[in-house]
Protein backbone atom coordinates (compact mmCIF):
# COMPACT_ATOMS: atom_id res chain seq x y z
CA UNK A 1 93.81 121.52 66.70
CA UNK A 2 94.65 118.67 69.48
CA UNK A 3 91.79 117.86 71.80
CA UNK A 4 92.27 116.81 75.02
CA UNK A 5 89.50 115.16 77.65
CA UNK A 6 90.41 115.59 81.31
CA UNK A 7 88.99 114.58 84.55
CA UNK A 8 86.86 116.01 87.08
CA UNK A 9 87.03 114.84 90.55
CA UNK A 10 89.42 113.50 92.74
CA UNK A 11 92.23 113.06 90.46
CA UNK A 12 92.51 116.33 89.56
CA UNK A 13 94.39 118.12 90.88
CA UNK A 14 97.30 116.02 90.77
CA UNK A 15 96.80 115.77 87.10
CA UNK A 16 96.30 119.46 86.65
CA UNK A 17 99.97 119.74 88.32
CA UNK A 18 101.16 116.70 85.97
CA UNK A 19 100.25 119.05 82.72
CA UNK A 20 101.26 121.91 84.00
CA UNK A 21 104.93 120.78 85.06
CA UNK A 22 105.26 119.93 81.25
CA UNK A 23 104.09 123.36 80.09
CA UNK A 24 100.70 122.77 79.42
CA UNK A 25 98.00 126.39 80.12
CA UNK A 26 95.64 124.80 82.07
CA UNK A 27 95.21 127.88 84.64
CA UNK A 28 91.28 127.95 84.71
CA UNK A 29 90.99 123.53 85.16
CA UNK A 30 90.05 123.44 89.15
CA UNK A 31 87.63 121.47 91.15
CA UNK A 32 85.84 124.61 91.86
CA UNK A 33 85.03 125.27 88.28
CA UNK A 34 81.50 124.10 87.14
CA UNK A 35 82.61 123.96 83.11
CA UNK A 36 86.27 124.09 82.19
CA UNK A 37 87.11 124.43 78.46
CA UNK A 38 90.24 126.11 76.78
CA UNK A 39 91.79 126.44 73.68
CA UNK A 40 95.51 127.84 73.77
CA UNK A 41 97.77 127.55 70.20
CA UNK A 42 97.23 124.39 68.54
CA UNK A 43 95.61 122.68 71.58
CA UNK A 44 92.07 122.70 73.30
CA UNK A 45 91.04 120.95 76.95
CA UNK A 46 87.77 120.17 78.14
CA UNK A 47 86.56 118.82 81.62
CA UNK A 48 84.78 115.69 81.54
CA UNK A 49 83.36 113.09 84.06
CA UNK A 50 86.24 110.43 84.37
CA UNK A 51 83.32 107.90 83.27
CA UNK A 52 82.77 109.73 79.96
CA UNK A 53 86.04 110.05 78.98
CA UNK A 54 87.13 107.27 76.98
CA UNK A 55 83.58 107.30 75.33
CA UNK A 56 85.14 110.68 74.19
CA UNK A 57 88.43 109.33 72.85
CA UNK A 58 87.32 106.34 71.69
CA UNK A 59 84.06 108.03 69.16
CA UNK A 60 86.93 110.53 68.03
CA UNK A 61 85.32 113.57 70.05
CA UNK A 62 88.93 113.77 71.40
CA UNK A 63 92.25 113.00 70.25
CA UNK A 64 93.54 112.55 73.75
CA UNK A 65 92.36 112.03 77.18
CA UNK A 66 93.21 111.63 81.07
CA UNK A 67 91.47 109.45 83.15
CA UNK A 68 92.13 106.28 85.97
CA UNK A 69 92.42 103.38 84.24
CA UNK A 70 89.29 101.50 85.67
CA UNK A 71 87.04 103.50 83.62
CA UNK A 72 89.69 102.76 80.44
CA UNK A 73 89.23 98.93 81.34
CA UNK A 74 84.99 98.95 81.82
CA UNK A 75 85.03 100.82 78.60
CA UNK A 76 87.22 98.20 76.80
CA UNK A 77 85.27 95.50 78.78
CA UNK A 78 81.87 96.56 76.80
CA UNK A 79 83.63 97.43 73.90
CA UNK A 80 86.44 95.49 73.39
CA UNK A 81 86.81 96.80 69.67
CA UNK A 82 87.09 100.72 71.05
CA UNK A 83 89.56 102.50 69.15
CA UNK A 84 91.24 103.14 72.53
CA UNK A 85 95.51 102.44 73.24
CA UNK A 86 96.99 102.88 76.06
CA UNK A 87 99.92 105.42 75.72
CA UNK A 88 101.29 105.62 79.30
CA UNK A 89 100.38 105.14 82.61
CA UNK A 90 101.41 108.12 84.63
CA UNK A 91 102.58 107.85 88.39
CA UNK A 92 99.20 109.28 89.94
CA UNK A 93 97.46 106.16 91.95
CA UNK A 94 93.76 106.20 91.67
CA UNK A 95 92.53 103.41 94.16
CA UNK A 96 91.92 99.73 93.36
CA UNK A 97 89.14 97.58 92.24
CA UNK A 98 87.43 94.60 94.47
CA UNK A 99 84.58 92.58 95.20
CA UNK A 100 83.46 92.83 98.73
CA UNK A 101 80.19 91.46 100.36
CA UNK A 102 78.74 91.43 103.41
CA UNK A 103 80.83 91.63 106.62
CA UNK A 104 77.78 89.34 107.88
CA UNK A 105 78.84 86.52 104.97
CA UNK A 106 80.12 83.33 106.49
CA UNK A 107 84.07 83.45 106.02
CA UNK A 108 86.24 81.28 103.37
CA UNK A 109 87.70 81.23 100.05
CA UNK A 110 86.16 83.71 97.66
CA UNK A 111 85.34 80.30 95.79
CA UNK A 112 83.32 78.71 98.44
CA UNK A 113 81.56 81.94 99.48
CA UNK A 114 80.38 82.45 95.89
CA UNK A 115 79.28 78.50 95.58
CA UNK A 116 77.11 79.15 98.79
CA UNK A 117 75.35 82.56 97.45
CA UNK A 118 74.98 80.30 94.47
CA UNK A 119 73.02 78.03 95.81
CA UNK A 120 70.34 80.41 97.13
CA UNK A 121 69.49 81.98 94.02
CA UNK A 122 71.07 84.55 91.47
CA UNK A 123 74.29 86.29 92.60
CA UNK A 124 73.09 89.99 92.28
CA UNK A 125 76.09 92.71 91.69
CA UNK A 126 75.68 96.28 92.64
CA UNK A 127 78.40 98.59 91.21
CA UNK A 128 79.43 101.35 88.59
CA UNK A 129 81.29 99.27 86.69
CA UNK A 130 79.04 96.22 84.98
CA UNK A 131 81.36 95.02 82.07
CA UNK A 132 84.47 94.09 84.59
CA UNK A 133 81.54 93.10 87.18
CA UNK A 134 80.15 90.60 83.92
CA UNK A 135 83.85 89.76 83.32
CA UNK A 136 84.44 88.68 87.20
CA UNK A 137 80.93 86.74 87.05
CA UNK A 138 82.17 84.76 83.80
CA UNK A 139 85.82 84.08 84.96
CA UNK A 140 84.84 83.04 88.55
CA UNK A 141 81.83 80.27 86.22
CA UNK A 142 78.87 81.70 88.40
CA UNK A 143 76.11 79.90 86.98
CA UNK A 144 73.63 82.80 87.16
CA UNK A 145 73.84 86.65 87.90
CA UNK A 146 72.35 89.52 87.72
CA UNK A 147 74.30 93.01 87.30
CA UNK A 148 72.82 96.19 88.66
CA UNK A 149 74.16 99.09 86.57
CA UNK A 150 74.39 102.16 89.61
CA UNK A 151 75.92 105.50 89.06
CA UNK A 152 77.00 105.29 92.81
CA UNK A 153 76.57 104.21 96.57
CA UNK A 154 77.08 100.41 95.30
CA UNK A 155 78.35 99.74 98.98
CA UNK A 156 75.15 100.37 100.10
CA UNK A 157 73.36 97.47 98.70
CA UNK A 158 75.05 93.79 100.14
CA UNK A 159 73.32 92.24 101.76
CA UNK A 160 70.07 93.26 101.53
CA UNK A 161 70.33 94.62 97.95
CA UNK A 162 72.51 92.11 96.46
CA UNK A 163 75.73 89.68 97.10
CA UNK A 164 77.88 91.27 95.86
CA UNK A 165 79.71 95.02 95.34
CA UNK A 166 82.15 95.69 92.86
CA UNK A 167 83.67 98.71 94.04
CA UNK A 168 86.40 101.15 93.36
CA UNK A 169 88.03 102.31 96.89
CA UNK A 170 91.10 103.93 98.13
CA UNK A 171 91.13 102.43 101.79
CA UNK A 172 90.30 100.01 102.58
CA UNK A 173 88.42 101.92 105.80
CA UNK A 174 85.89 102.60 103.55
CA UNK A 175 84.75 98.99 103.05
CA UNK A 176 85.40 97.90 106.62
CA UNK A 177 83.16 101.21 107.09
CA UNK A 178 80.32 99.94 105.15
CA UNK A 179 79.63 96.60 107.11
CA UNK A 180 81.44 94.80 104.08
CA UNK A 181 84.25 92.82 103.49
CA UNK A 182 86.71 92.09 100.85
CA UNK A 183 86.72 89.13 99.11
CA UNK A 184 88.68 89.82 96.01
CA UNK A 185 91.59 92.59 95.41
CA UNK A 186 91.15 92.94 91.30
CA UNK A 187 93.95 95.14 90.10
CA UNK A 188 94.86 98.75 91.36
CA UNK A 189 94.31 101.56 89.33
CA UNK A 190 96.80 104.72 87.79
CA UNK A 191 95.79 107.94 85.68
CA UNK A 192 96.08 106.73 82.00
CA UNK A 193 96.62 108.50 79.05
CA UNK A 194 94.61 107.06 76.59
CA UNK A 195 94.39 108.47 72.62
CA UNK A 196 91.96 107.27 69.65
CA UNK A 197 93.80 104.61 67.50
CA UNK A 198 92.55 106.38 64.10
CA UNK A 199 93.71 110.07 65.19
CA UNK A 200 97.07 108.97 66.79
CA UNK A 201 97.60 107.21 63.41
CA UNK A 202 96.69 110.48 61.44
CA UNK A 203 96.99 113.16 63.06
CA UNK A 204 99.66 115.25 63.76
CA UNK A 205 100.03 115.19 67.62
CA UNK A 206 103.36 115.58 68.17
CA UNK A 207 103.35 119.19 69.87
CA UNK A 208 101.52 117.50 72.97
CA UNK A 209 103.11 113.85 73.28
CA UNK A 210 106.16 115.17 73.35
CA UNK A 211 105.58 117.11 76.42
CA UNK A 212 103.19 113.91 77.52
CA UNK A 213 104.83 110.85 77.11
């Protein structure tokens, strides 16, 4: 039997429309639903938070799985040895990543303003996502940081909380909205589908990629 992780939230519905245009059963998968799970022929589905899904596909819960591919990259940023691959990246936009800080911050190049926040002490990071926030900390050289690991509301904390947000956002009303700004535009994220290297290798999955990829 093929297993397949997919997404609560936001994204969906559009991806519940994606499978189902390619002949997947996925009647009973809807926001409304609490628990989703179904098995149908040689295939079975299972709701997951998009956070947990690649932790499912990569420990070989799940052969397959559907999620935005910011929570594909945090995974692979903590464990860059995940047996995780990439198989496509489907046509459903699911926001972008950035660093923002305080709309209060004195203006200039996202160099300078993290040299000054340097120089007063630790640059602290709020945000969901703390192995691309420790990737942005080591490629931008800060010389000391510290990483608050939230499971939300990250836009909340600059300035009083910390420096910094790393933040995944739709509009860019949202930040404005907060009293922040953005400093850095990171990379914009799609719905990936994402399979476990080992299973794709062995197993027979066929019946679904064809209709997938």
């Amino acid at each position: 039997m093929i297993k397949i992780a997919l997404p609560k939230g936001e994204i969906q519905e559009p991806v519940k429309n994606f499978l189902a245009a390619r002949g997947l059963d996925v009647s009973g998968y809807r926001r409304d639903a609490r628990a989703y799970s179904s098995g149908a022929g040689d295939i079975f589905s299972k709701q997951f938070r998009e956070r947990d899904i690649p932790i499912q596909v990569s420990i070989g819960n799940y052969a397959l799985g559907l999620c935005a591919s910011n929570w594909v990259a945090e995974h692979l940023a903590q464990y860059p040895k995940a047996e995780i691959m990439n198989l496509r990246t489907l046509n459903i936009p699911a926001g972008f990543m950035c660093i923002c800080c305080s709309a209060k911050e004195t203006e200039g190049t996202t160099g300078k303003i993290l040299s000054r926040m340097a120089l007063r002490g630790p640059v602290r990071i709020a945000t969901q996502f703390p192995g691309l926030a420790e990737e942005f900390a080591l490629r931008r050289r800060l010389p000391d940081f510290r990483i608050f690991h939230l499971w939300g509301a990250a836009e909340a904390y600059p300035p009083e909380g910390s420096e910094l947000a790393l933040l995944c956002v739709s509009d860019e009303r949202f930040i404005t909205g907060n009293g922040l700004r953005m400093m850095e535009r990171l990379f914009s994220c799609e719905v990936s589908l994402i399979a476990n290297s080992s299973l794709f290798e062995k197993d027979e999955l066929a019946p679904v990629l064809n209709k997938l990829v």
